[in-house]
C-alpha atoms as a PDB file:
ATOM      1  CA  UNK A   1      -0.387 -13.718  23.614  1.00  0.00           C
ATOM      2  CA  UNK A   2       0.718 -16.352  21.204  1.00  0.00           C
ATOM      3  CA  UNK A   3       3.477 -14.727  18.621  1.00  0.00           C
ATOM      4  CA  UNK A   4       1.141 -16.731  15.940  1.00  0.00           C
ATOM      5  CA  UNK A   5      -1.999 -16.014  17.065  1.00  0.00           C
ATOM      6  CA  UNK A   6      -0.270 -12.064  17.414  1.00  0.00           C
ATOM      7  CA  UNK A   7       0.283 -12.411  13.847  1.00  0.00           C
ATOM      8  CA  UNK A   8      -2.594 -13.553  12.727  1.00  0.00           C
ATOM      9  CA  UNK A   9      -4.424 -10.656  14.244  1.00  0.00           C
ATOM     10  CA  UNK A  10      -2.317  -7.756  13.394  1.00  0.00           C
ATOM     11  CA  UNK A  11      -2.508  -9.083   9.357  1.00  0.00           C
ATOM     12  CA  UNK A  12      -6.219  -9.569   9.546  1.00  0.00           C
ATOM     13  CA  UNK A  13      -6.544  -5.949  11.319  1.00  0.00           C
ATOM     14  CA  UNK A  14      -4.196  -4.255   8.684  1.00  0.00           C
ATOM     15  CA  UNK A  15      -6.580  -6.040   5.724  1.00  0.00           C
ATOM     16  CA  UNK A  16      -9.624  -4.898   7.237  1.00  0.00           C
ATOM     17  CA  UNK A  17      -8.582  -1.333   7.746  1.00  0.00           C
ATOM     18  CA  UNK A  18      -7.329  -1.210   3.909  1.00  0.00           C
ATOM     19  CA  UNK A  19     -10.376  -2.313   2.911  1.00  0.00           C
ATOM     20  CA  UNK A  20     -12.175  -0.004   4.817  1.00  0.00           C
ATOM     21  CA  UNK A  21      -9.835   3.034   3.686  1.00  0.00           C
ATOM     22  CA  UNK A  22     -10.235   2.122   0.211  1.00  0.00           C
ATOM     23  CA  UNK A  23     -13.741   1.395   0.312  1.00  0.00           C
ATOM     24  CA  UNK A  24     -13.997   5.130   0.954  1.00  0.00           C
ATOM     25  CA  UNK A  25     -12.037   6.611  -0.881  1.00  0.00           C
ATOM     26  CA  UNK A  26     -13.519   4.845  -3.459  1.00  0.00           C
ATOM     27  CA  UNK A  27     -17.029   7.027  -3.178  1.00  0.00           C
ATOM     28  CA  UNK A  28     -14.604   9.482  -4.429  1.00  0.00           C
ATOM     29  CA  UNK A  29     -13.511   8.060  -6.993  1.00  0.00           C
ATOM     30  CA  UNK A  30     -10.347   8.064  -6.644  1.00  0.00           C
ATOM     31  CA  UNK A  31      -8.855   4.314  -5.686  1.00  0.00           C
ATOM     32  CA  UNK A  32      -8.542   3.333  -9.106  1.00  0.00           C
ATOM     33  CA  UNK A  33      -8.397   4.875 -12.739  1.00  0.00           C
ATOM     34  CA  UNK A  34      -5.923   7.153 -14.152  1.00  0.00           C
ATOM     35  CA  UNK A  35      -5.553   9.682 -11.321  1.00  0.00           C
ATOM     36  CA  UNK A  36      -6.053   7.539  -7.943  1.00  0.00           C
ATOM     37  CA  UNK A  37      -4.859   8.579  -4.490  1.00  0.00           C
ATOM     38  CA  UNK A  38      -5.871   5.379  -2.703  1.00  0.00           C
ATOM     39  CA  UNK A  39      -4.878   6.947   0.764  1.00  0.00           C
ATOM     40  CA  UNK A  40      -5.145   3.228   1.888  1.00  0.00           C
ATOM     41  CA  UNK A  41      -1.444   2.631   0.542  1.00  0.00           C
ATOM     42  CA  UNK A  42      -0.419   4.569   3.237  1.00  0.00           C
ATOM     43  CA  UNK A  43      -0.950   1.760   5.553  1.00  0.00           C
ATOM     44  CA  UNK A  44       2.667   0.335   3.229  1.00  0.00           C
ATOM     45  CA  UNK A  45       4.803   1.920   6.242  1.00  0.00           C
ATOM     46  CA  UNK A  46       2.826  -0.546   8.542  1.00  0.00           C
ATOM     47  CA  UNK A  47       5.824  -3.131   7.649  1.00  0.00           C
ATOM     48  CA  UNK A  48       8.598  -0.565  10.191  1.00  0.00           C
ATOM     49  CA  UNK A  49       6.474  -1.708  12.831  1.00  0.00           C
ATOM     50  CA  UNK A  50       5.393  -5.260  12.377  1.00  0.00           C
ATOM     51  CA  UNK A  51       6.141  -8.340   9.676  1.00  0.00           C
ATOM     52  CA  UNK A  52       2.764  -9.184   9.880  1.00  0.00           C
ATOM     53  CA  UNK A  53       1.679  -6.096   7.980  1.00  0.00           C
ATOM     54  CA  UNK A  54       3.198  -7.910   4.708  1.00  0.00           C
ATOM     55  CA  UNK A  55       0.114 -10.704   4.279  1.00  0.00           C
ATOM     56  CA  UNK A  56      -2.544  -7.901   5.818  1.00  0.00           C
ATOM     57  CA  UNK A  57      -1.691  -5.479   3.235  1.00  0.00           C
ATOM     58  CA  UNK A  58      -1.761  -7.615   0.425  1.00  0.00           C
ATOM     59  CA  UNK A  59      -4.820  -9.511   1.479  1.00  0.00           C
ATOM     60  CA  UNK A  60      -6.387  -6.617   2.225  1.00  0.00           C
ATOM     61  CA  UNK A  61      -5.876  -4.772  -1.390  1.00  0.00           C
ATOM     62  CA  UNK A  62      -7.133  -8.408  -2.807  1.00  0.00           C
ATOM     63  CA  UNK A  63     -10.109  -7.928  -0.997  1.00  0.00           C
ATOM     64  CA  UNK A  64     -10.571  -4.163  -1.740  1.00  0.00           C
ATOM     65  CA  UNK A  65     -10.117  -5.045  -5.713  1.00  0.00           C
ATOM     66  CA  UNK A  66     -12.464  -7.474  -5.655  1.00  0.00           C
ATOM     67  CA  UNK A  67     -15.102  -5.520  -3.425  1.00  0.00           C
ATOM     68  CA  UNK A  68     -14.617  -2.165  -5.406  1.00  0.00           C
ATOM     69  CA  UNK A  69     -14.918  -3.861  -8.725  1.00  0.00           C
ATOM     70  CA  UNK A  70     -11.591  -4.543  -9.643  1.00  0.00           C
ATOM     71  CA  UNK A  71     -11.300  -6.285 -13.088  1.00  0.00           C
ATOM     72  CA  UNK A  72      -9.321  -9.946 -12.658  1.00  0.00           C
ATOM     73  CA  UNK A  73      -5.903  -8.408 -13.986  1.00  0.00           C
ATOM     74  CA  UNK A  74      -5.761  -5.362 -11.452  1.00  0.00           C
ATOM     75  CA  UNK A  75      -6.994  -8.068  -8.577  1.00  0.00           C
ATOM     76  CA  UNK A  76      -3.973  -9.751  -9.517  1.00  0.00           C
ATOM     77  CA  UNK A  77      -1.559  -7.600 -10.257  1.00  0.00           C
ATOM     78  CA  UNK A  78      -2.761  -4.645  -8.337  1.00  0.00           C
ATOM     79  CA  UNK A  79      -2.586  -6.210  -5.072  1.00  0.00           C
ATOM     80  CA  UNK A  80       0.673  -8.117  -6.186  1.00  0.00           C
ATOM     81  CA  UNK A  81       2.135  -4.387  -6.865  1.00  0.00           C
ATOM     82  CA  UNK A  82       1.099  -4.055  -3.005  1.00  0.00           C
ATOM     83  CA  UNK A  83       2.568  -6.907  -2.476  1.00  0.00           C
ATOM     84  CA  UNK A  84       5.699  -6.356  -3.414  1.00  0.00           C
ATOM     85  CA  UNK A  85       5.632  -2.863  -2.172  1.00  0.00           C
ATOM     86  CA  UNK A  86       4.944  -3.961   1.277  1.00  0.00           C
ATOM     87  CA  UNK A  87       7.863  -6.395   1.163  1.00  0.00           C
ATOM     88  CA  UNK A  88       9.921  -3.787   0.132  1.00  0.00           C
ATOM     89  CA  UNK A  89       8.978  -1.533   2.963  1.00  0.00           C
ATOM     90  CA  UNK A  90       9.653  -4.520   5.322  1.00  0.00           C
ATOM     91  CA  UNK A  91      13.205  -4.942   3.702  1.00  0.00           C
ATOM     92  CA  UNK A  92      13.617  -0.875   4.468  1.00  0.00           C
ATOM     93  CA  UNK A  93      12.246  -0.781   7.565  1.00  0.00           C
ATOM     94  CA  UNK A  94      15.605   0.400   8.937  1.00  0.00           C
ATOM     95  CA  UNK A  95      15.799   3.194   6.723  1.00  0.00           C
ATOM     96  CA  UNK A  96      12.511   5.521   7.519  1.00  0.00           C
ATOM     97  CA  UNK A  97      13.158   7.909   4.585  1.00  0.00           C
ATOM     98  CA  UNK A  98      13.675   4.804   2.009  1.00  0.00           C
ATOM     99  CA  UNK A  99      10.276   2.660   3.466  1.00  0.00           C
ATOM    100  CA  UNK A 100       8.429   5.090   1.919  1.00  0.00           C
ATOM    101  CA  UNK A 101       9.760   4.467  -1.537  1.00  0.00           C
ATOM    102  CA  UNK A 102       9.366   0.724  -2.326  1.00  0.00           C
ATOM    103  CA  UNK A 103       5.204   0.841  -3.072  1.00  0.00           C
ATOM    104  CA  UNK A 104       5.738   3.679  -4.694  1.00  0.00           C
ATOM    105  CA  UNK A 105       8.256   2.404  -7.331  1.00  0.00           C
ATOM    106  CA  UNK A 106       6.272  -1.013  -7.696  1.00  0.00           C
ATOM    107  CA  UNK A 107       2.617   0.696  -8.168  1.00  0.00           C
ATOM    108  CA  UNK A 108       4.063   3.149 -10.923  1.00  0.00           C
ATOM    109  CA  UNK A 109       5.931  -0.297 -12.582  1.00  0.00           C
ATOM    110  CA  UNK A 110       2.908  -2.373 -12.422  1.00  0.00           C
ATOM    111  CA  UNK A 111      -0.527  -0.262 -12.276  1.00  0.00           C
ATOM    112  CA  UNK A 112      -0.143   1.840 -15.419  1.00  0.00           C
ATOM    113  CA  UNK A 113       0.190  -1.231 -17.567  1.00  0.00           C
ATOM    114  CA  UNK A 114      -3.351  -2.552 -15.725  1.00  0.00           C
ATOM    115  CA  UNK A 115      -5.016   0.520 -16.555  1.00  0.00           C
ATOM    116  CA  UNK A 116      -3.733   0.454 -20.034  1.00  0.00           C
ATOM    117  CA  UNK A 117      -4.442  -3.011 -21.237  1.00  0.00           C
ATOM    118  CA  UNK A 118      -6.872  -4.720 -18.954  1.00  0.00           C
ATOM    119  CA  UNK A 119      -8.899  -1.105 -18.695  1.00  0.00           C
ATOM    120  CA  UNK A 120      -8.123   0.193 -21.567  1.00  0.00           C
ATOM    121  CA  UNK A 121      -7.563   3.903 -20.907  1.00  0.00           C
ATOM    122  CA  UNK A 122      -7.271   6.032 -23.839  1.00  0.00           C
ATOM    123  CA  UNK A 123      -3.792   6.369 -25.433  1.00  0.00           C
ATOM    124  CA  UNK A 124      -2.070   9.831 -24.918  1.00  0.00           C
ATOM    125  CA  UNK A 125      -0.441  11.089 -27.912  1.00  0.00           C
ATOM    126  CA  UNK A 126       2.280  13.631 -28.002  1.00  0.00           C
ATOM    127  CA  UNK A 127       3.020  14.774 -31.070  1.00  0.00           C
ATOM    128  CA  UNK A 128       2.695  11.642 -32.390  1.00  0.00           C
ATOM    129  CA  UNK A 129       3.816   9.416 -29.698  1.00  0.00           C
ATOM    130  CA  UNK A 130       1.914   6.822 -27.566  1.00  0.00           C
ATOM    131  CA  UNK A 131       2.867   8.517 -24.216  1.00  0.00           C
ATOM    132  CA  UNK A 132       0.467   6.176 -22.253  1.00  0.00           C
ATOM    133  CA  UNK A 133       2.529   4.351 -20.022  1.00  0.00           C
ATOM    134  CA  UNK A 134       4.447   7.588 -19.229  1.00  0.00           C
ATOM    135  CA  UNK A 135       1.382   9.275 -18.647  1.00  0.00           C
ATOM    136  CA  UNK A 136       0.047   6.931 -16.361  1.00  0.00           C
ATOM    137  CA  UNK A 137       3.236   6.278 -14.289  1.00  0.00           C
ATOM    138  CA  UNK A 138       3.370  10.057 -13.304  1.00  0.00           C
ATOM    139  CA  UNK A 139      -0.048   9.929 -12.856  1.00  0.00           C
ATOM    140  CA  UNK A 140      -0.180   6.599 -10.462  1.00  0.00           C
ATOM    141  CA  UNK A 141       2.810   7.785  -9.260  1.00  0.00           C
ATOM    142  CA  UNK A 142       1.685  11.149  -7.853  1.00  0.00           C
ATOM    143  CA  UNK A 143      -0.957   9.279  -6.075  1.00  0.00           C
ATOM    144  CA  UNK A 144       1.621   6.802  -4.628  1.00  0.00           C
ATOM    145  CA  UNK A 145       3.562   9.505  -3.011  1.00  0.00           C
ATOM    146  CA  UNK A 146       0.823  11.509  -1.762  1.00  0.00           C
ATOM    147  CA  UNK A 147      -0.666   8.282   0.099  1.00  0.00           C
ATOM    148  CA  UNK A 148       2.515   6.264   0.606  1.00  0.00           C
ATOM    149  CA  UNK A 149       5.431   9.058   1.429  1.00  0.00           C
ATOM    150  CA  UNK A 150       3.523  12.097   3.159  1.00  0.00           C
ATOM    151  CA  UNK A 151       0.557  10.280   4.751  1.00  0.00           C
ATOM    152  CA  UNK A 152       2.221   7.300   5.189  1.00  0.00           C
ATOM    153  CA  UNK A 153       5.427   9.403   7.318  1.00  0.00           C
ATOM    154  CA  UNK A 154       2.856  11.178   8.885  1.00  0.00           C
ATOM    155  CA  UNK A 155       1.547   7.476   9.851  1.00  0.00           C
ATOM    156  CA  UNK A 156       4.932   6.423  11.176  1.00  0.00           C
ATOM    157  CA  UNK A 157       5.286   9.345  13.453  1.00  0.00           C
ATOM    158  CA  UNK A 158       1.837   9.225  14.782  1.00  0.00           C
ATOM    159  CA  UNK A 159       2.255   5.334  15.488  1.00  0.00           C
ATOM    160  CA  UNK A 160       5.434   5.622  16.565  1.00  0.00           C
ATOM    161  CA  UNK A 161       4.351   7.504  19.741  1.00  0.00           C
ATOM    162  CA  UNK A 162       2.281   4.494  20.494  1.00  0.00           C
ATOM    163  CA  UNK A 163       4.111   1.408  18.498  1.00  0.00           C
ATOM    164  CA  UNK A 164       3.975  -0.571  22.754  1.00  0.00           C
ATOM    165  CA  UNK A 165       0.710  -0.570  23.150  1.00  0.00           C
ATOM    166  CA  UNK A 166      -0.035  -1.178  19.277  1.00  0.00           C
ATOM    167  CA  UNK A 167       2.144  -3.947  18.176  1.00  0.00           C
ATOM    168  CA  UNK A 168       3.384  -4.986  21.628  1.00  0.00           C
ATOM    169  CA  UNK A 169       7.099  -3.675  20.719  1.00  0.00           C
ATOM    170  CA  UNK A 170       9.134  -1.157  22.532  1.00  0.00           C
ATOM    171  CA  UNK A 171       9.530   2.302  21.196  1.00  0.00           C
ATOM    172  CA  UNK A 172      13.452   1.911  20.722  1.00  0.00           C
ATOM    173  CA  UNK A 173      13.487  -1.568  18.619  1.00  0.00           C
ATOM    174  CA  UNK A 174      11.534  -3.887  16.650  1.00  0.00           C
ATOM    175  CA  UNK A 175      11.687  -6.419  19.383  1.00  0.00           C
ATOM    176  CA  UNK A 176       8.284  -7.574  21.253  1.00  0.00           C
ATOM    177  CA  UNK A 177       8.064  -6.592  24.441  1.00  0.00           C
ATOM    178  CA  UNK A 178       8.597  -9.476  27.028  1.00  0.00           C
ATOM    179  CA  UNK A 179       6.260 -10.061  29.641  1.00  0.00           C
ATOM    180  CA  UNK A 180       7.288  -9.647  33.395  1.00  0.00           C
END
């Protein structure tokens, strides 16, 4: 197959599995608002095993915003936050442990200040202190490692087992597998 046309698929197969993930776990109620667990983020790791997870992920969180009634500033910013989660994953990729870490950090940056502003969540005051942002970025950020570091390791050993006949590369590198 055509490395392009490779690409193309794996990035539109990511996008259309996030969308699918969060689509459901939005009957729950629980890919956006204060406490989310979006267990689509766990699809971040995707990057260890292909570059073409990068665009898929980040399309596919545009389209999930947009679907699940995302307003325009968490469209933007919430699938830029994937975004740049996804290219930090890709930048880790060598470093399983670390991988995990990079949509994390960027969702519990970026996401608390959508739900405060563009949502408008209610502030949380302690004793007498706008602890909003806090709040939120435990919050988010709980969420973020429940989807991104334990599902999303339990992801990369489960795909790992099968990363050849997946993304066409051999279990030892990140190479594609070359045709006899």
């Amino acid at each position: 197959m055509n490395k392009k046309t490779l690409f193309i698929t794996q990035s539109a197969m990511i996008a259309a599995v996030y969308v699918v993930l969060t689509y459901f776990i939005n009957a729950f109620n629980l890919a956006s608002g204060s406490i989310q667990i979006r267990i689509s983020e766990a699809l971040t790791v995707l990057p260890y095993f292909t570059p073409a997870a990068v665009p898929g992920l980040a399309i596919g969180c545009l389209v999930s915003n947009i679907l699940i009634g995302s307003l325009l500033p968490d469209v933007i910013f919430g699938s830029l936050a994937t975004l740049i989660g996804a290219v930090g994953s890709y930048l880790l990729r060598n470093h399983k442990f670390a991988l995990t870490l990079p949509p994390v950090i960027a969702n519990m940056l970026i996401v608390p200040f959508i739900l405060k502003y563009a949502y408008g969540v209610p502030p949380v005051i302690f004793k007498g202190i706008d602890c909003t942002i806090p709040f939120l970025m435990a919050t988010v950020g709980i969420g973020e490692v429940i989807s991104c570091c334990i599902l999303g390791t339990v992801l990369i050993r489960t795909l790992g087992k099968y990363r050849g006949q997946i993304f066409g590369i051999t279990a030892s590198t990140s190479k594609p597998l070359k045709k006899v």
